[in-house]
Protein backbone atom coordinates (compact mmCIF):
# COMPACT_ATOMS: atom_id res chain seq x y z
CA UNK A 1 19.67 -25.05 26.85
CA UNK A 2 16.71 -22.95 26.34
CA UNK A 3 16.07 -22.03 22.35
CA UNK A 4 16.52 -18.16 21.13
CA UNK A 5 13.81 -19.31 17.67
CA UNK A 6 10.98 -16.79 18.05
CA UNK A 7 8.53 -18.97 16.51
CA UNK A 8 7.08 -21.20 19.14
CA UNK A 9 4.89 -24.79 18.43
CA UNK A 10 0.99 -24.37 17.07
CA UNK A 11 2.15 -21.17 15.87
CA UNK A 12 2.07 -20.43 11.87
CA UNK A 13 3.97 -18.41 9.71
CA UNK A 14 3.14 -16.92 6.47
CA UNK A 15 5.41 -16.11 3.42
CA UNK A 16 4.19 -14.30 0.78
CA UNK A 17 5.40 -12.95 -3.01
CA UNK A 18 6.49 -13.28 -5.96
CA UNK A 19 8.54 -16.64 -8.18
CA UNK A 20 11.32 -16.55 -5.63
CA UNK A 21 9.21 -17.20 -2.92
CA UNK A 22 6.82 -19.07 -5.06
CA UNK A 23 9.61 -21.26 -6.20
CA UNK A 24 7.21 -24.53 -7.74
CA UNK A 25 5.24 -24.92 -4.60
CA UNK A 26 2.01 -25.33 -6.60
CA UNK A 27 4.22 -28.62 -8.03
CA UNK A 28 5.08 -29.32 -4.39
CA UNK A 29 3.18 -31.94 -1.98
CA UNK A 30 3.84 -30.36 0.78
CA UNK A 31 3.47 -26.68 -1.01
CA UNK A 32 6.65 -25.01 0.27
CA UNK A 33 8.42 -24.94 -3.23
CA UNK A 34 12.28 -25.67 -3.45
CA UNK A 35 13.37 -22.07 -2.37
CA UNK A 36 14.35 -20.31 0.63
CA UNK A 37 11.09 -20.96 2.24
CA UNK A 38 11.43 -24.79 2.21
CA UNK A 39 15.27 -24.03 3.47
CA UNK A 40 14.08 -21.99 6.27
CA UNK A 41 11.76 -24.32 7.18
CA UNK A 42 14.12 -27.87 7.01
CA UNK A 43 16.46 -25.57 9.14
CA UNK A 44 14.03 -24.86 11.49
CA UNK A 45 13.02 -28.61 12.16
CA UNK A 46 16.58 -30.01 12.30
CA UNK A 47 17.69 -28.05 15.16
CA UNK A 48 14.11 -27.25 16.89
CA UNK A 49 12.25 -30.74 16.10
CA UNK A 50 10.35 -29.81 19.45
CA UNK A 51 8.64 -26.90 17.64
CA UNK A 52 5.42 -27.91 15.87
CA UNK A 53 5.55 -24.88 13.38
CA UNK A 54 2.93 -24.38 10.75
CA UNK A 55 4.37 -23.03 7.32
CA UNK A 56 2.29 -21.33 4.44
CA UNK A 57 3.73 -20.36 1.21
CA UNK A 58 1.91 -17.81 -0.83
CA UNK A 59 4.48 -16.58 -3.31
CA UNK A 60 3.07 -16.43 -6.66
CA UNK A 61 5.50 -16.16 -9.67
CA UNK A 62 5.43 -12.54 -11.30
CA UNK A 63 3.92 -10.38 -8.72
CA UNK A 64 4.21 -7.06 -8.04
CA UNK A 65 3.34 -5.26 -5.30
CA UNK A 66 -0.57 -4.15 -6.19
CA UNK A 67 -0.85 -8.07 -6.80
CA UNK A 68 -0.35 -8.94 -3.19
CA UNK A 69 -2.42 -5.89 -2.08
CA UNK A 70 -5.39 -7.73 -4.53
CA UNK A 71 -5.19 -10.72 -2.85
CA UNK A 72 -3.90 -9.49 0.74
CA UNK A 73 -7.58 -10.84 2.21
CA UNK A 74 -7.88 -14.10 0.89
CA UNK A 75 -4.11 -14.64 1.22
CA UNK A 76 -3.03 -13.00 4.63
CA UNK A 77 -5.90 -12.11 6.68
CA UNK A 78 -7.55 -14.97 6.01
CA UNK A 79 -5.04 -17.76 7.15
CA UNK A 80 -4.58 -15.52 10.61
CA UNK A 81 -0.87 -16.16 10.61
CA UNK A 82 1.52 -15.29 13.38
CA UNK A 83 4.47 -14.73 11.51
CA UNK A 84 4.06 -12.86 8.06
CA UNK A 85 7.35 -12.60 5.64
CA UNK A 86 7.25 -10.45 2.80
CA UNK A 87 9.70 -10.63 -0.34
CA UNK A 88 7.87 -8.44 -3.32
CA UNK A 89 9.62 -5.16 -5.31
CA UNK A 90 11.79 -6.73 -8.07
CA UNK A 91 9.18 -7.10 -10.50
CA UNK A 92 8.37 -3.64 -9.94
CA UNK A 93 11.20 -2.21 -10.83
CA UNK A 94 11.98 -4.75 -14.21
CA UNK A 95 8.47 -3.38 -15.16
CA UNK A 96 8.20 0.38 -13.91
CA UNK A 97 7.40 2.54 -16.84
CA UNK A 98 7.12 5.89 -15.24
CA UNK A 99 9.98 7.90 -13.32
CA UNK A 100 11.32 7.22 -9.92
CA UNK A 101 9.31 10.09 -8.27
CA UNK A 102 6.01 9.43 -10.05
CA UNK A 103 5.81 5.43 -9.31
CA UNK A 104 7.57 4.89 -6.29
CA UNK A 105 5.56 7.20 -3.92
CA UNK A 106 2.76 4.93 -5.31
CA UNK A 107 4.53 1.49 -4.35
CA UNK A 108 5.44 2.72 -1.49
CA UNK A 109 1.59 3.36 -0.57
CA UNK A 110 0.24 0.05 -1.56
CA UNK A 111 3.28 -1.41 0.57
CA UNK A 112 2.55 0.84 3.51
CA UNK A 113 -1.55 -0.48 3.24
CA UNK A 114 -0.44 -4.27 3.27
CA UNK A 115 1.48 -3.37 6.55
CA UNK A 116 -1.13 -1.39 7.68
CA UNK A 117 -3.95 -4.25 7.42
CA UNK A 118 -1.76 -7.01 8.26
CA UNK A 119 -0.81 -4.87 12.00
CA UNK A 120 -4.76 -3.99 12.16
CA UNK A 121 -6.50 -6.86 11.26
CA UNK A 122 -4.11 -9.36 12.04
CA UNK A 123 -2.83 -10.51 16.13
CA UNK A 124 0.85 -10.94 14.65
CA UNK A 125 3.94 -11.81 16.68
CA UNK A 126 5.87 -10.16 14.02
CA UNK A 127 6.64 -9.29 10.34
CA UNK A 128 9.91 -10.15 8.73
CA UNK A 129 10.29 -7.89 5.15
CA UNK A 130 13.36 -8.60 2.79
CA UNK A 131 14.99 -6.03 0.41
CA UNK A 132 15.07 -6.49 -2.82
CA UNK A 133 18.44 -7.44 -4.99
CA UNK A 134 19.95 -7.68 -8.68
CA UNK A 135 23.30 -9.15 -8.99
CA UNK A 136 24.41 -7.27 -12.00
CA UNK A 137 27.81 -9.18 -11.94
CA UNK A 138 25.16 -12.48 -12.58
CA UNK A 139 24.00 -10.61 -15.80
CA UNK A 140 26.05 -10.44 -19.62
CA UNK A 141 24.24 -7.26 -19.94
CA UNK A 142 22.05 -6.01 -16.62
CA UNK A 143 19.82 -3.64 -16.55
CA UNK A 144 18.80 -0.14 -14.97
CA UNK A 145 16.76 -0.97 -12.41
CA UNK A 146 16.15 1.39 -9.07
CA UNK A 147 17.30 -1.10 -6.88
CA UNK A 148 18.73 1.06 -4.56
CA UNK A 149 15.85 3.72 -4.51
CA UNK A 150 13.42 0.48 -3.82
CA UNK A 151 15.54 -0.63 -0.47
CA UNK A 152 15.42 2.94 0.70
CA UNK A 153 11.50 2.45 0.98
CA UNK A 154 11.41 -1.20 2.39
CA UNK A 155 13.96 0.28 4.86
CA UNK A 156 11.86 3.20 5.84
CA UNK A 157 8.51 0.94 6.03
CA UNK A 158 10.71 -1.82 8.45
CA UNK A 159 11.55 1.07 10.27
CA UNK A 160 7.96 2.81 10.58
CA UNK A 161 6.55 -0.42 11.63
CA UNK A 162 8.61 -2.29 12.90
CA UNK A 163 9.10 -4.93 10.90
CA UNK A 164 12.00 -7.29 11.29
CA UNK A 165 14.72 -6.33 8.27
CA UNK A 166 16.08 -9.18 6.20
CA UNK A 167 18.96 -7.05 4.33
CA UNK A 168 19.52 -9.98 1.51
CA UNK A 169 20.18 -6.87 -0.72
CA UNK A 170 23.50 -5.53 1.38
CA UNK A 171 24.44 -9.31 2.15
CA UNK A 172 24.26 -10.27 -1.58
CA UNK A 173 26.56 -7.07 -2.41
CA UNK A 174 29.09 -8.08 0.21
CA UNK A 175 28.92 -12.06 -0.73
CA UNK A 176 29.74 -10.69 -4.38
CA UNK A 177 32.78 -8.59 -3.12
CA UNK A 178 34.10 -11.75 -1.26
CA UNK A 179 33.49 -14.52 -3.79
CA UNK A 180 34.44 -12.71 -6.96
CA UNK A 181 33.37 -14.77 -10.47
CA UNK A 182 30.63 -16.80 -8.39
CA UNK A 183 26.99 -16.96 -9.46
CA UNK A 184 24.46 -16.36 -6.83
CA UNK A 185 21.78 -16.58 -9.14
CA UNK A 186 20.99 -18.49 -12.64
CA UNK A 187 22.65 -16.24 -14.46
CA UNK A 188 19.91 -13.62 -14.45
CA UNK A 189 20.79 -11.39 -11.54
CA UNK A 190 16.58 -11.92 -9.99
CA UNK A 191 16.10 -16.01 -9.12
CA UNK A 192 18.55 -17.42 -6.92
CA UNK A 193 20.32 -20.70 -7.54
CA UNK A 194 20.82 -23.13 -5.06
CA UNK A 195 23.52 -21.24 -2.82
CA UNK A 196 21.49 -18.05 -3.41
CA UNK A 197 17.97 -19.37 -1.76
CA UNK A 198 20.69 -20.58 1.30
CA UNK A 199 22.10 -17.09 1.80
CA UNK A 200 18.66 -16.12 1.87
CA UNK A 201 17.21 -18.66 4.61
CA UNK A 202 20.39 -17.87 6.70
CA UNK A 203 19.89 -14.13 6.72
CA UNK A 204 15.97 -14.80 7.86
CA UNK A 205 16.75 -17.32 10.31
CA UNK A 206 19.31 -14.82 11.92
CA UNK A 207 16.79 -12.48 12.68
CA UNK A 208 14.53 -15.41 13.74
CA UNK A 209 16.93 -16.60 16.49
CA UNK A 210 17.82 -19.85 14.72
């Protein structure tokens, strides 16, 4: 039965921002972390253990999206990936000081120039880009953040170059709905737990014909 996975063998792909994809991979040998990355990537080798995939993990805990713009060279272009995954935006919004409609026409420009470099300088097969999500009902006391306003920008930038659309923000909304009283993250509506960093993996590896 021929395989569906996009990613093919001596082919690498390259996930990049902030602690949840970071997720200890500085403390890791093998530098994936313990997150959705390292999921995505057992996943991948259990079923397809034909595909000699290359995986890079670039998250770095706390980063916003100007950080990954600062280090977009030595950290994207550099490597020459095939694949590039982007997770960034939540750290933004716990930190944004100024009004929607002063600071997120800026985001959404240093996004658009990481997207723009990565399909100018880079020979990508493709770019996978996740929304961004706060599970409130995780949270004794959450927090008025612009989630909403911040996935209406990563879904206009998907769409504008498209990029492949990992919707963890809708899926975590529904998976709330249908498992009332169940924590999806530890208890502070950003990092996922355990189950959280699995929804995640599943939702890319749809996309990536798993």
């Amino acid at each position: 039965m021929m395989s569906s996975l996009a990613f093919q063998s001596n082919q690498t792909v390259l996930f990049i921002g902030d602690s949840i994809t970071d997720c200890g991979r500085r403390q890791d040998q093998e530098g994936l972390g313990h997150g959705y990355v390292r999921k995505i990537t057992e996943l991948i080798t259990a079923r397809h253990p034909d595909r000699h995939i290359s995986y890079i993990n670039r998250g770095i805990g706390g980063d916003i999206v100007e950080g990954l713009e600062n280090r977009w060279t030595e950290d994207v272009i550099t490597p020459q990936p095939d694949w590039l995954s982007i997770k960034i935006g939540i750290n933004n919004a716990a930190r944004q000081e100024e009004p929607d409609e002063v600071y997120l026409p800026k985001w959404e420009a240093a996004y658009r120039r990481i997207l723009a470099r990565s399909r100018d300088e880079l020979n990508l097969s493709g770019i996978f880009i996740f929304e961004i999500f706060y599970i409130t009902e995780d949270v004794e006391s959450p927090q008025e953040w612009s989630i909403g306003a911040y996935n209406q920008v990563i879904r206009r930038l998907a769409e504008e170059f498209g990029t492949q659309l990992v919707p963890v923000g809708t899926v975590f909304q529904q998976a709330v709905v249908d498992r009332s009283g169940f924590l999806w993250t530890t208890m502070d509506g950003v990092h996922p737990n355990a189950t959280g960093h699995t929804l995640m993996a599943l939702e890319f590896l749809k996309l990536a014909g798993w």
